[in-house]
PDB file of N, CA and C in Angstrom:
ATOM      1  N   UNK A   1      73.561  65.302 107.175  1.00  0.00           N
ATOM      2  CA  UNK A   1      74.132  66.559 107.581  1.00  0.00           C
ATOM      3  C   UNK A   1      73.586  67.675 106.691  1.00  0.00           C
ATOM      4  N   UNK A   2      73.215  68.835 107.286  1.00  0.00           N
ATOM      5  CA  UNK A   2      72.558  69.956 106.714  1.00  0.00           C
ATOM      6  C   UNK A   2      73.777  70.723 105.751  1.00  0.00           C
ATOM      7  N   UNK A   3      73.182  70.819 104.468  1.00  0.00           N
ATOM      8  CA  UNK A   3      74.067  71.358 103.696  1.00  0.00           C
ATOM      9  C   UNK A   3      74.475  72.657 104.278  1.00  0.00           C
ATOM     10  N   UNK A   4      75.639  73.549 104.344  1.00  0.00           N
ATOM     11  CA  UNK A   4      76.282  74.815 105.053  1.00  0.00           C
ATOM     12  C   UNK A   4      76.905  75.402 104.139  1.00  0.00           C
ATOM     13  N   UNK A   5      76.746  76.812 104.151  1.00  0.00           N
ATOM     14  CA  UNK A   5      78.154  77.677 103.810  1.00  0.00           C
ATOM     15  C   UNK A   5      78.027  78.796 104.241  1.00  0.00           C
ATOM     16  N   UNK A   6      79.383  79.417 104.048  1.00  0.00           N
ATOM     17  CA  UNK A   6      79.087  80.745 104.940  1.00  0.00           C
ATOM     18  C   UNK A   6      79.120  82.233 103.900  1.00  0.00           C
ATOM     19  N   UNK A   7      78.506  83.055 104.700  1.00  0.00           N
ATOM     20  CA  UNK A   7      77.953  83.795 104.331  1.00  0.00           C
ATOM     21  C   UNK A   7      79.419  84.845 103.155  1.00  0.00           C
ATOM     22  N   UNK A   8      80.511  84.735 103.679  1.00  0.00           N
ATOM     23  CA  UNK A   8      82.228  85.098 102.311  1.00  0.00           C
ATOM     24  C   UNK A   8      82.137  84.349 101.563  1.00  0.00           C
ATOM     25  N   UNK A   9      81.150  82.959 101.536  1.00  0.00           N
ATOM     26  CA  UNK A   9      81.519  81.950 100.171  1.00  0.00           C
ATOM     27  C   UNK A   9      80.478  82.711  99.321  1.00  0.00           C
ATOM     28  N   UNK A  10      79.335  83.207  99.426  1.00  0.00           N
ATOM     29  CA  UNK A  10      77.977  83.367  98.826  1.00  0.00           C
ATOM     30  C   UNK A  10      78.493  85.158  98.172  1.00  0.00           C
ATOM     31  N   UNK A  11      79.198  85.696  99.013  1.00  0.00           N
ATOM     32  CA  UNK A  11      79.679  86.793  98.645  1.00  0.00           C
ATOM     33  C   UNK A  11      80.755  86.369  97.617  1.00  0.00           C
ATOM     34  N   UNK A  12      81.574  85.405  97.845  1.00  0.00           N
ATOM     35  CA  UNK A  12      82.522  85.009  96.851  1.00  0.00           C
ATOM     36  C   UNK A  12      82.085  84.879  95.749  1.00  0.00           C
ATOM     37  N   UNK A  13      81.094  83.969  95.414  1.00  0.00           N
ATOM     38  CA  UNK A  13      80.321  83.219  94.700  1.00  0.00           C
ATOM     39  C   UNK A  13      79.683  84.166  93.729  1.00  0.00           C
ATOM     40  N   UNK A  14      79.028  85.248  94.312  1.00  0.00           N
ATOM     41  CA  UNK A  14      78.480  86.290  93.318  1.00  0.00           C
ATOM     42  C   UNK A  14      79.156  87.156  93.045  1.00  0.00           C
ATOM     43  N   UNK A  15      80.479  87.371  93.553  1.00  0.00           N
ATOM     44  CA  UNK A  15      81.720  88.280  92.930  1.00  0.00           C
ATOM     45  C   UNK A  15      81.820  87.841  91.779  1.00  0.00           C
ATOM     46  N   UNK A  16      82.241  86.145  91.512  1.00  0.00           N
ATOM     47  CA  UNK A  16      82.712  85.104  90.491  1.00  0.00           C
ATOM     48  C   UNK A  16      81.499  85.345  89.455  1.00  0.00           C
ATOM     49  N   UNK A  17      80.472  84.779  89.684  1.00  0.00           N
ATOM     50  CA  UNK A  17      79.743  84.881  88.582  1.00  0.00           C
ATOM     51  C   UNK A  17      79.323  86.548  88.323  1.00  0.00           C
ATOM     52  N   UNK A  18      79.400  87.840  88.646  1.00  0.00           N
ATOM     53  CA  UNK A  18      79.775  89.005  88.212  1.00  0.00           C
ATOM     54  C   UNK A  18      80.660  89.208  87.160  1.00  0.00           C
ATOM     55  N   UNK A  19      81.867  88.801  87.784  1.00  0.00           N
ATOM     56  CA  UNK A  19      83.159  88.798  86.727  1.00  0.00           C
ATOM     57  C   UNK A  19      82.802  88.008  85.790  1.00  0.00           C
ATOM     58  N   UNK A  20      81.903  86.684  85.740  1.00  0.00           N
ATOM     59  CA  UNK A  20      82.015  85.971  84.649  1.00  0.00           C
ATOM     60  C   UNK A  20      81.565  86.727  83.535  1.00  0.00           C
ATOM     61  N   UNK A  21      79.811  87.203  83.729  1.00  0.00           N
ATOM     62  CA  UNK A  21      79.011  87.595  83.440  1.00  0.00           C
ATOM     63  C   UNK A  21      79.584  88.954  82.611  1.00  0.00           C
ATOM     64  N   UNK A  22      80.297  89.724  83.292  1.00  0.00           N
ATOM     65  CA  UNK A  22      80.818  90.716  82.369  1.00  0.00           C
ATOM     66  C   UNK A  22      82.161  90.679  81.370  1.00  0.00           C
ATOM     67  N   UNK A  23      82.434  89.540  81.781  1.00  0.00           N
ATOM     68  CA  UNK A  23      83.652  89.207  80.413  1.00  0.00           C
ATOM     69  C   UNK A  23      85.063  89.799  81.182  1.00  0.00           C
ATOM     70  N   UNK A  24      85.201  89.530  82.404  1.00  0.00           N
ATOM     71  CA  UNK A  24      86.552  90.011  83.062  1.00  0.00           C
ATOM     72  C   UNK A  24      86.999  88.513  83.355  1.00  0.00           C
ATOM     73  N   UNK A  25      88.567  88.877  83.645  1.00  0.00           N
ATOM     74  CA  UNK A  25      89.058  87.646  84.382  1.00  0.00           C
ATOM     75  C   UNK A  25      89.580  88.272  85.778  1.00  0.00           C
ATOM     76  N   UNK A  26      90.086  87.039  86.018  1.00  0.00           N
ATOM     77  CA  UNK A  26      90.772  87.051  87.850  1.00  0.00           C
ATOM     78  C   UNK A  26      91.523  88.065  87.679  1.00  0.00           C
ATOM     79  N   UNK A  27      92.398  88.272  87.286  1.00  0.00           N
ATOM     80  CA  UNK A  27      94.079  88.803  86.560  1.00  0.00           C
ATOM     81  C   UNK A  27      93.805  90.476  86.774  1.00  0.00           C
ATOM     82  N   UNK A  28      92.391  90.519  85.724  1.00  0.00           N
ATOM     83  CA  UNK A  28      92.001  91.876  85.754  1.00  0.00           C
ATOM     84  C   UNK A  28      91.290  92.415  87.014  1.00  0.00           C
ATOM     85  N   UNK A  29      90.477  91.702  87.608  1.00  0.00           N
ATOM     86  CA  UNK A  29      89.928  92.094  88.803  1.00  0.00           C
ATOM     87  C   UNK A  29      91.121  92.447  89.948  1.00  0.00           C
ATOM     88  N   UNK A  30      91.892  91.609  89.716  1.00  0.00           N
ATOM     89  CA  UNK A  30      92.430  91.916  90.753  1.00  0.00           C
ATOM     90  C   UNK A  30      93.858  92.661  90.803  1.00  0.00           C
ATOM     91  N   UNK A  31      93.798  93.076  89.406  1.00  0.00           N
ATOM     92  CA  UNK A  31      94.859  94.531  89.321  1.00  0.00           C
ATOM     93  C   UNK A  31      93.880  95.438  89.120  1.00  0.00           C
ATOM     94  N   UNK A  32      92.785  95.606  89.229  1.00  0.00           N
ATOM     95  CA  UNK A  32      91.897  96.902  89.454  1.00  0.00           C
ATOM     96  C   UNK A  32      91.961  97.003  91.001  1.00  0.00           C
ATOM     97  N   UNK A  33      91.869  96.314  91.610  1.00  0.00           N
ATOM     98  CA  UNK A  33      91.704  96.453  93.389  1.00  0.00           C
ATOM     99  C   UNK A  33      93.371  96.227  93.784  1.00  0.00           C
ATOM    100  N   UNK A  34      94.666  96.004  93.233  1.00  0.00           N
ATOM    101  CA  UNK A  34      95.674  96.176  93.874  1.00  0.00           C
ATOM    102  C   UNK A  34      95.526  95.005  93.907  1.00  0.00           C
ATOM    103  N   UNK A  35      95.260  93.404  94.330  1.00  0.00           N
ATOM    104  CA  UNK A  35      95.384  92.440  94.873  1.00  0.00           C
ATOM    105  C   UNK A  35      95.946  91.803  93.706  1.00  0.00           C
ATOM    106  N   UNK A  36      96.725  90.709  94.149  1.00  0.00           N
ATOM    107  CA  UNK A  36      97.428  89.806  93.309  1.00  0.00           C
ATOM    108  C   UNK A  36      96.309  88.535  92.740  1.00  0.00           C
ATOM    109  N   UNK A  37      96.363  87.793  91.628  1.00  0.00           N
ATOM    110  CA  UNK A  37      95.328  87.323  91.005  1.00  0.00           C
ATOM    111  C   UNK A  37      94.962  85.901  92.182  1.00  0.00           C
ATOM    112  N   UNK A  38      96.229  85.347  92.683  1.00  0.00           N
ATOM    113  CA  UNK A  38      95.797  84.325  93.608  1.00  0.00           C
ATOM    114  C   UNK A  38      94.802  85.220  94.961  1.00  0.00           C
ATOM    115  N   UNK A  39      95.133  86.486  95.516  1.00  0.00           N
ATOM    116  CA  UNK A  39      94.548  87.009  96.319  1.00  0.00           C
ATOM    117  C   UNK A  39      93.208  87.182  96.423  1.00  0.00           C
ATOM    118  N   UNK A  40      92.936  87.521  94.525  1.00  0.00           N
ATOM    119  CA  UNK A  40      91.346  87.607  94.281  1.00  0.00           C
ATOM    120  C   UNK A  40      90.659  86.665  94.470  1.00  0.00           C
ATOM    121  N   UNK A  41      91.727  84.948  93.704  1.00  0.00           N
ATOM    122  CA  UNK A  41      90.294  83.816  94.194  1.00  0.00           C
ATOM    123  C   UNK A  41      90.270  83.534  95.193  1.00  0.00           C
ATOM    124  N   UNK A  42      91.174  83.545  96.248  1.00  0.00           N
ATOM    125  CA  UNK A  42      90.624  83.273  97.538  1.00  0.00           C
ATOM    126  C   UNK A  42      89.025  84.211  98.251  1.00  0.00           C
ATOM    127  N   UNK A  43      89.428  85.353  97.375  1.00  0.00           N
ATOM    128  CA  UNK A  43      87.977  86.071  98.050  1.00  0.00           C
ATOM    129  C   UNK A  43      86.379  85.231  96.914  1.00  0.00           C
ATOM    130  N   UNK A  44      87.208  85.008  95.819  1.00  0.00           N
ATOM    131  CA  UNK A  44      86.048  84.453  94.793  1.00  0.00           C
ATOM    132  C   UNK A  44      85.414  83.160  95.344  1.00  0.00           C
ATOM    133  N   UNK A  45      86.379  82.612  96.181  1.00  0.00           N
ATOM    134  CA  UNK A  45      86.319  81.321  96.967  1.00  0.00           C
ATOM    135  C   UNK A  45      85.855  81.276  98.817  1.00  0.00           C
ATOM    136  N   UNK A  46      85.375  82.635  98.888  1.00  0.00           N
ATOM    137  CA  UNK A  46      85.280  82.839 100.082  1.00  0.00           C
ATOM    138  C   UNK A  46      86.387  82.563 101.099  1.00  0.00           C
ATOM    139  N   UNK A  47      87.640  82.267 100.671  1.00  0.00           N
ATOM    140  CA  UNK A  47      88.581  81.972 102.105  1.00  0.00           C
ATOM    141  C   UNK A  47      89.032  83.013 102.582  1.00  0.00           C
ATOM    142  N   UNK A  48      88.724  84.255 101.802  1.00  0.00           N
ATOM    143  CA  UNK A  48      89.043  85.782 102.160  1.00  0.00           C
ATOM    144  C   UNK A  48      87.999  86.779 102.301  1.00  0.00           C
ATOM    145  N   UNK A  49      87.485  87.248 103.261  1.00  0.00           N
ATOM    146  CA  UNK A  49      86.529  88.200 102.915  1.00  0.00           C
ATOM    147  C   UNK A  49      86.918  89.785 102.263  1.00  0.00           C
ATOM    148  N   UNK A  50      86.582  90.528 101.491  1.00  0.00           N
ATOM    149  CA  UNK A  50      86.428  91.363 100.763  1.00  0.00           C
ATOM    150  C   UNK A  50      85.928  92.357 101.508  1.00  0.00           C
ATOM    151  N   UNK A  51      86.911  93.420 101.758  1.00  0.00           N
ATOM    152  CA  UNK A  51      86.533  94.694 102.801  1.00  0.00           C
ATOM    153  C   UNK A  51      86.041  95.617 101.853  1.00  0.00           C
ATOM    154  N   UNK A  52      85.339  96.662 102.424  1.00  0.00           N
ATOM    155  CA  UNK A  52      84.093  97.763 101.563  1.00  0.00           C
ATOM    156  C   UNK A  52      85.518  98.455 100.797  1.00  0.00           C
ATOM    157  N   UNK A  53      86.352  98.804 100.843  1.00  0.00           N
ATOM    158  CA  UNK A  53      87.346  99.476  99.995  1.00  0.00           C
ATOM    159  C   UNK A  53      87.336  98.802  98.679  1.00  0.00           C
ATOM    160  N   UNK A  54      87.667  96.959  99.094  1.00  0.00           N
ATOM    161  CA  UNK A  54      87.703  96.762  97.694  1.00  0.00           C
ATOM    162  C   UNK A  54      86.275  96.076  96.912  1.00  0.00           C
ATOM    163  N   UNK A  55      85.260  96.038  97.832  1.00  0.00           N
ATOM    164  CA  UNK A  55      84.156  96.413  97.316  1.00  0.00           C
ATOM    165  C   UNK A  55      83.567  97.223  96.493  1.00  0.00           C
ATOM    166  N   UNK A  56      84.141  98.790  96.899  1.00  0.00           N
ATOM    167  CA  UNK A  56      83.840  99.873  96.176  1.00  0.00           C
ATOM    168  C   UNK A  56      84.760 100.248  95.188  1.00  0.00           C
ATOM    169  N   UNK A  57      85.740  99.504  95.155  1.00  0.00           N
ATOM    170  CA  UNK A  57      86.625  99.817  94.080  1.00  0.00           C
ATOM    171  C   UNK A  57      86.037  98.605  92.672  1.00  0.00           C
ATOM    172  N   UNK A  58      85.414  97.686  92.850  1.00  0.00           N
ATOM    173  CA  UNK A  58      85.463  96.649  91.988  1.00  0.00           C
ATOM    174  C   UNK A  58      83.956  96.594  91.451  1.00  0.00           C
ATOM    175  N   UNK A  59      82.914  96.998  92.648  1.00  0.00           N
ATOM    176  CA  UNK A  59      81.671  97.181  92.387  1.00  0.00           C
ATOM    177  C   UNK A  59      81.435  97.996  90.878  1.00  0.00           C
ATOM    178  N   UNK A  60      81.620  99.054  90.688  1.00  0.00           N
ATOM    179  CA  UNK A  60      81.656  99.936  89.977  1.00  0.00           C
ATOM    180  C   UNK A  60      81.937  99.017  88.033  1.00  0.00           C
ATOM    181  N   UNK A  61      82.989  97.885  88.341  1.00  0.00           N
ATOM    182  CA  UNK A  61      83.555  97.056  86.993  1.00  0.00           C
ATOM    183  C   UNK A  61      82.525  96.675  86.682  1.00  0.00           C
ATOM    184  N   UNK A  62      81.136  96.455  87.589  1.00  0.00           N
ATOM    185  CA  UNK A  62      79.972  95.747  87.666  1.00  0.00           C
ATOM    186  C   UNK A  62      78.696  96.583  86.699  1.00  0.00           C
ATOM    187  N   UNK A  63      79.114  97.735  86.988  1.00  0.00           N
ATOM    188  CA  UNK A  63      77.960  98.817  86.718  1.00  0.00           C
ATOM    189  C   UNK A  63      77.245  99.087  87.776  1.00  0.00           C
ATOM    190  N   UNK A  64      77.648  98.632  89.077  1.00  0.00           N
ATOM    191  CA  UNK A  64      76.758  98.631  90.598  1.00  0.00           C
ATOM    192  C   UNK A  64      77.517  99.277  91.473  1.00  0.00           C
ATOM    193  N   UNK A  65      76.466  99.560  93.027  1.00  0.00           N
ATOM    194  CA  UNK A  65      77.251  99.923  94.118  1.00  0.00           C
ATOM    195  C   UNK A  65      77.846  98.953  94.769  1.00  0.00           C
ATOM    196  N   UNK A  66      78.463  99.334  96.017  1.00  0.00           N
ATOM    197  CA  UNK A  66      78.664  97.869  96.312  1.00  0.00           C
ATOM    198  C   UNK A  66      77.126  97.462  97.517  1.00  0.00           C
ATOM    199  N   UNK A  67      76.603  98.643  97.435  1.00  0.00           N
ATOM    200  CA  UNK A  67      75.210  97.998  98.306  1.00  0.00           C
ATOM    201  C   UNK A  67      74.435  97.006  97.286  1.00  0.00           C
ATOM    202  N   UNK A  68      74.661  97.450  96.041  1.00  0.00           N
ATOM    203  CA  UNK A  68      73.988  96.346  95.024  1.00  0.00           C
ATOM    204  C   UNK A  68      74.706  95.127  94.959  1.00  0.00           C
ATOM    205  N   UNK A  69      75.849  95.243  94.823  1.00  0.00           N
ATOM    206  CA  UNK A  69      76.675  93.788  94.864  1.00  0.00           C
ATOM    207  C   UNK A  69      75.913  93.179  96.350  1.00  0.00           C
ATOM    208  N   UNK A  70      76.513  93.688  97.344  1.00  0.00           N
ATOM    209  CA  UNK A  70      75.787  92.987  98.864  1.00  0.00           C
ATOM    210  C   UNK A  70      74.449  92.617  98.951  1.00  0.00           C
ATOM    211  N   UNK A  71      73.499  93.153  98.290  1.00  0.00           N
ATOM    212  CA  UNK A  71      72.391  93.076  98.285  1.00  0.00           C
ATOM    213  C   UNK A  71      71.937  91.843  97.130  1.00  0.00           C
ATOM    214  N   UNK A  72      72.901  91.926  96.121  1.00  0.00           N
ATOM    215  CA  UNK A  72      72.568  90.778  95.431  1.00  0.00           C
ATOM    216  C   UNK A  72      72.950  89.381  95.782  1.00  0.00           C
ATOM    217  N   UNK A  73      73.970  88.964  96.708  1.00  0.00           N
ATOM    218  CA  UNK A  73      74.720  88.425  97.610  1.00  0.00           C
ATOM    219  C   UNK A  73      73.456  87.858  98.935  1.00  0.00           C
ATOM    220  N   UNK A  74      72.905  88.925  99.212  1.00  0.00           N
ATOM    221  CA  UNK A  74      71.765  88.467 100.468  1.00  0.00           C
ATOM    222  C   UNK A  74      71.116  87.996  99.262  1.00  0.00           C
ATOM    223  N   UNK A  75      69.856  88.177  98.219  1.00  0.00           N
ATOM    224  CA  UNK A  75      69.183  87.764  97.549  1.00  0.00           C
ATOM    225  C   UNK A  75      69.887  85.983  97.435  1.00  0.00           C
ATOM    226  N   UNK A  76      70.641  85.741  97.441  1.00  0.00           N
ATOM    227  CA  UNK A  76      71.492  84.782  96.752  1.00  0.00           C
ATOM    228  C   UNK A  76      71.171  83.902  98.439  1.00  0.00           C
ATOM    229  N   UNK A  77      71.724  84.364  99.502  1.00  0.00           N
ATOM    230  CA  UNK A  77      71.620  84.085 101.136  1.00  0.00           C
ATOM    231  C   UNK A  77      69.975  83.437 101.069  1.00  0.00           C
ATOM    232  N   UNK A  78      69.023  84.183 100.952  1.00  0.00           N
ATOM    233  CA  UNK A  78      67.797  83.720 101.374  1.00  0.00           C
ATOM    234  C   UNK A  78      67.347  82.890 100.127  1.00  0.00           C
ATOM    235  N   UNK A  79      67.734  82.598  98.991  1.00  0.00           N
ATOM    236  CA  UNK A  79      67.588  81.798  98.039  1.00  0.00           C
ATOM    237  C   UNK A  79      68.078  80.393  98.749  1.00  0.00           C
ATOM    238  N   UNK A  80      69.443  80.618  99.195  1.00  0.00           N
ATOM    239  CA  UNK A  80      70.330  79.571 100.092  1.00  0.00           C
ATOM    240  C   UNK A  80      69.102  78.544 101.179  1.00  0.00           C
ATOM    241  N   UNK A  81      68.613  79.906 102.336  1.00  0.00           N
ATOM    242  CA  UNK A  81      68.160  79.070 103.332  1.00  0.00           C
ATOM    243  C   UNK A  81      66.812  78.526 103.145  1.00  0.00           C
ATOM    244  N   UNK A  82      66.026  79.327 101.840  1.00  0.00           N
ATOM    245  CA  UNK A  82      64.703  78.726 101.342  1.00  0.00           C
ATOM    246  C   UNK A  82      65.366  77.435 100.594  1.00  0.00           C
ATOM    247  N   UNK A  83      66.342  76.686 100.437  1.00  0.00           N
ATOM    248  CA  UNK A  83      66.758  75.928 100.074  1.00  0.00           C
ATOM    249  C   UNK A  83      67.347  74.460 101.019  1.00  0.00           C
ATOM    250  N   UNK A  84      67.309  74.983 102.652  1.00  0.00           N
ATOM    251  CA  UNK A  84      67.239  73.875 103.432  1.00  0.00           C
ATOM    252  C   UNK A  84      68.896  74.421 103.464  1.00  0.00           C
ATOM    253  N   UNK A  85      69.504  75.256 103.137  1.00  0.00           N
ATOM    254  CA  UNK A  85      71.052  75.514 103.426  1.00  0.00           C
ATOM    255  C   UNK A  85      71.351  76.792 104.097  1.00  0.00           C
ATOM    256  N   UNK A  86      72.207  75.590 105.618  1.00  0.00           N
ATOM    257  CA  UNK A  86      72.799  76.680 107.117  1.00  0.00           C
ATOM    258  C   UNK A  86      73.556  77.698 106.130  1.00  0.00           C
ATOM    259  N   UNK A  87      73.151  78.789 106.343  1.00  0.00           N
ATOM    260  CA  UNK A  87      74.813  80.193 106.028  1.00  0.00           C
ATOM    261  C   UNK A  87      75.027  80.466 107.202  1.00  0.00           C
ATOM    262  N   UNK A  88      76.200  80.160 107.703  1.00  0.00           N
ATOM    263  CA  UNK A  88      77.374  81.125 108.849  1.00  0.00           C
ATOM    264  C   UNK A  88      77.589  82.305 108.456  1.00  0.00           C
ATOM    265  N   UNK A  89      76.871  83.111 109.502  1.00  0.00           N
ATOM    266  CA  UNK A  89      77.657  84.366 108.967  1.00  0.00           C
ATOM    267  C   UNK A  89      79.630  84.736 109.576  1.00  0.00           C
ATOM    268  N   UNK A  90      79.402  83.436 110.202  1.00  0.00           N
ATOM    269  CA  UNK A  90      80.964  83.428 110.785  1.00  0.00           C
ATOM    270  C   UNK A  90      81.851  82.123 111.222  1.00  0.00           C
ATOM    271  N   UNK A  91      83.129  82.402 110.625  1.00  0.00           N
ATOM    272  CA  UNK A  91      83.245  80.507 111.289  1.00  0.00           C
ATOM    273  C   UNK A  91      83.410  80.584 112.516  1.00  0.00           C
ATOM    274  N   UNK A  92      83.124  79.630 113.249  1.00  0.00           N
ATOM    275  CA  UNK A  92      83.412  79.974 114.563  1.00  0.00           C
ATOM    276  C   UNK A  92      84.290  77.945 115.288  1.00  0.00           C
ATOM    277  N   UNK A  93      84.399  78.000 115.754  1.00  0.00           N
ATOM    278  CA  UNK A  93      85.424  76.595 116.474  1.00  0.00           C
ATOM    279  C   UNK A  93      84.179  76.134 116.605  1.00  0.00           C
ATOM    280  N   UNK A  94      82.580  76.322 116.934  1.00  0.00           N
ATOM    281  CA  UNK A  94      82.032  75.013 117.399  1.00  0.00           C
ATOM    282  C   UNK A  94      81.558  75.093 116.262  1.00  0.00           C
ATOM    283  N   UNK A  95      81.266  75.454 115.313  1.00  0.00           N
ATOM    284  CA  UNK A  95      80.560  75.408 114.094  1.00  0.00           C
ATOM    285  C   UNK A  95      81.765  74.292 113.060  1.00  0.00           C
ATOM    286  N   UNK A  96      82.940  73.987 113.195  1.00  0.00           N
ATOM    287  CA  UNK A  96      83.428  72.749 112.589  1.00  0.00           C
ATOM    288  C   UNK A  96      83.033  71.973 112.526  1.00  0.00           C
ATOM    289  N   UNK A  97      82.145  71.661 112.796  1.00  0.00           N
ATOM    290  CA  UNK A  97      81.406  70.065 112.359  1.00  0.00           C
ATOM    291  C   UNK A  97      80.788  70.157 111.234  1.00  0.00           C
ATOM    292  N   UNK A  98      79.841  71.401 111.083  1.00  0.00           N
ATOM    293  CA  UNK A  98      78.988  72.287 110.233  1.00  0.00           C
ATOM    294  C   UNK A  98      79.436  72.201 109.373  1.00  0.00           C
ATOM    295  N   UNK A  99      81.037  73.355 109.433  1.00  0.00           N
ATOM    296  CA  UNK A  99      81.311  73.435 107.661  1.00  0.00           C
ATOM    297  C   UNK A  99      82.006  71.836 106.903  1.00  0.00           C
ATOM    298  N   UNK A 100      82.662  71.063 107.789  1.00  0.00           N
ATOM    299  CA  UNK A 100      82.487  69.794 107.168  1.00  0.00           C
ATOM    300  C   UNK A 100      81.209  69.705 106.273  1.00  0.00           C
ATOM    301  N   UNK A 101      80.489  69.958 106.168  1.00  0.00           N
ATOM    302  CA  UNK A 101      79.077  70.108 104.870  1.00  0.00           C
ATOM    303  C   UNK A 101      79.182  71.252 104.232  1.00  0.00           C
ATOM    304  N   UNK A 102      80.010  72.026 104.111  1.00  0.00           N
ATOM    305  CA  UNK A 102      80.498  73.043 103.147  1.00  0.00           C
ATOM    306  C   UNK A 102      80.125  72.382 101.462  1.00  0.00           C
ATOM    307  N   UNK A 103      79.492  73.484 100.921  1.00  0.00           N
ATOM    308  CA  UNK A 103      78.666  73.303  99.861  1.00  0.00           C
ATOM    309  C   UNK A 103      80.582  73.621  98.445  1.00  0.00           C
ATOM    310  N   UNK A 104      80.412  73.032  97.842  1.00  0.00           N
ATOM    311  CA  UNK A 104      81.394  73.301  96.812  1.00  0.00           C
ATOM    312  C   UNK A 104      81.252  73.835  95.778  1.00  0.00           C
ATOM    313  N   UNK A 105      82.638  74.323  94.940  1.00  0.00           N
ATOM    314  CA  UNK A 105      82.141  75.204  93.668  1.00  0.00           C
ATOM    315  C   UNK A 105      80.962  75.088  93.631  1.00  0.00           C
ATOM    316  N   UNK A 106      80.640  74.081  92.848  1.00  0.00           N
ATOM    317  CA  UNK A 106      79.300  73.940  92.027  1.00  0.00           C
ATOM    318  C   UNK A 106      77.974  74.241  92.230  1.00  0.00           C
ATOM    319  N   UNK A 107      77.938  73.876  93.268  1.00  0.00           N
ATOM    320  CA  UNK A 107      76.924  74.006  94.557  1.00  0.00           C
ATOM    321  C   UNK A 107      76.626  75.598  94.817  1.00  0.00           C
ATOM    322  N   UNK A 108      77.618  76.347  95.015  1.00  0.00           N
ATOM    323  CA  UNK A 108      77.909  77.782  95.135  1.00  0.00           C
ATOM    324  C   UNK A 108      77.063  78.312  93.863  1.00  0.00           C
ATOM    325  N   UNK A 109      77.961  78.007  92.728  1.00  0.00           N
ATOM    326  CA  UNK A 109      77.382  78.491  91.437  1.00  0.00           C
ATOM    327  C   UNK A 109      75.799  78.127  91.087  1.00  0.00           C
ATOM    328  N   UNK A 110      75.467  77.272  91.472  1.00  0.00           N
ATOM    329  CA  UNK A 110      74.053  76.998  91.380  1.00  0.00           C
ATOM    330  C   UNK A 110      73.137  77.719  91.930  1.00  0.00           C
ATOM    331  N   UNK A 111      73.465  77.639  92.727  1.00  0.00           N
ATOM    332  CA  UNK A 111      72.832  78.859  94.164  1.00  0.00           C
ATOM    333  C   UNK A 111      72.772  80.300  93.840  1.00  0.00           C
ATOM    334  N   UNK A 112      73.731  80.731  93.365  1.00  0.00           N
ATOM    335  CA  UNK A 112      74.093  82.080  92.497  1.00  0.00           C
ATOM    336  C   UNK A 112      73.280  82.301  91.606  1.00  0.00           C
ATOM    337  N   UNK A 113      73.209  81.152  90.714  1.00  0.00           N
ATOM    338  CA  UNK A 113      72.031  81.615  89.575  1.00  0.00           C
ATOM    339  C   UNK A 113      70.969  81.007  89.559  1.00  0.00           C
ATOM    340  N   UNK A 114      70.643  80.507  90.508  1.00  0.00           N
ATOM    341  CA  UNK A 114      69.160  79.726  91.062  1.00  0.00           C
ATOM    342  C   UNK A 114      68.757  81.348  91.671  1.00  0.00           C
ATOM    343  N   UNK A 115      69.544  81.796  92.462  1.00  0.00           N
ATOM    344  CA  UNK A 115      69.197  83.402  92.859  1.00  0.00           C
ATOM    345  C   UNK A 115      68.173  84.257  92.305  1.00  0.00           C
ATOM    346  N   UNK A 116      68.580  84.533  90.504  1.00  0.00           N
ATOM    347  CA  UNK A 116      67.852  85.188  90.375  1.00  0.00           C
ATOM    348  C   UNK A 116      69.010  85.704  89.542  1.00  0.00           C
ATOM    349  N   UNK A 117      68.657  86.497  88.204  1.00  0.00           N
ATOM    350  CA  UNK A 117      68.982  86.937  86.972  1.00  0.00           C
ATOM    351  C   UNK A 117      70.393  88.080  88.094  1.00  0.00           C
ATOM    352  N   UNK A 118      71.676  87.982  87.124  1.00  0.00           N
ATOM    353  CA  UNK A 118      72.321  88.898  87.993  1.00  0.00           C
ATOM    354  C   UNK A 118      71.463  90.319  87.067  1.00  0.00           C
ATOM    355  N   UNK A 119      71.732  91.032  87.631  1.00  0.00           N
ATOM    356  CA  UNK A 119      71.525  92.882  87.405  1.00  0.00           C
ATOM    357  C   UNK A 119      72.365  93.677  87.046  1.00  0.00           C
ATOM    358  N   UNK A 120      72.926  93.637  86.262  1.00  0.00           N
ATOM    359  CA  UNK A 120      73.835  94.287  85.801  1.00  0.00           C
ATOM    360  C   UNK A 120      74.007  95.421  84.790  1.00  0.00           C
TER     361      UNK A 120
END
């Protein structure tokens, strides 16, 4: 089965290692954007996608826009599929078979910094 993930995990994924990278935690990220700290990892975890509001509110903790966050996020995407790994850009009901091969933490994080130096 072709390794998969979708395209909120890879966004998740480089939110997470952002925050790592600059010495923030969950707690703080996500009383800068209003969201409660469980609220944030679900987006760190892709089970939530992250709307441009709190994009642009959190981007900035980064030293970036949020076109740079997104853009570092695609960099991270085509790192993914030069890697033999499906990204969904959406779940969809016939695509369940698919994310059954959902790539995990680790997998995520690898991918992230297999990417390419974050920019910060």
């Amino acid at each position: 089965m072709q390794p998969t993930v979708t395209y909120a995990a890879l966004v998740g994924a480089t939110l997470a290692a952002l925050r790592k990278q600059t010495g923030r935690t969950q707690a703080e990220l996500a009383e800068l954007t209003g969201l409660g700290q469980a609220a944030w990892s679900k987006i760190e975890r892709g089970a939530t996608i992250p709307n441009v509001e709190i994009l642009a509110i959190v981007a900035p903790a980064f030293g970036m826009t949020p076109a740079e966050v997104l853009g570092r996020a695609d960099a991270v995407v085509a790192h993914a599929v030069a890697q033999g790994v499906r990204v969904l850009l959406r779940r969809k009901e016939e695509d369940a078979e698919a994310v059954q091969g959902t790539l995990g933490p680790r997998a995520l994080a690898a991918l992230v910094e297999a990417g390419g130096p974050l920019q910060i």
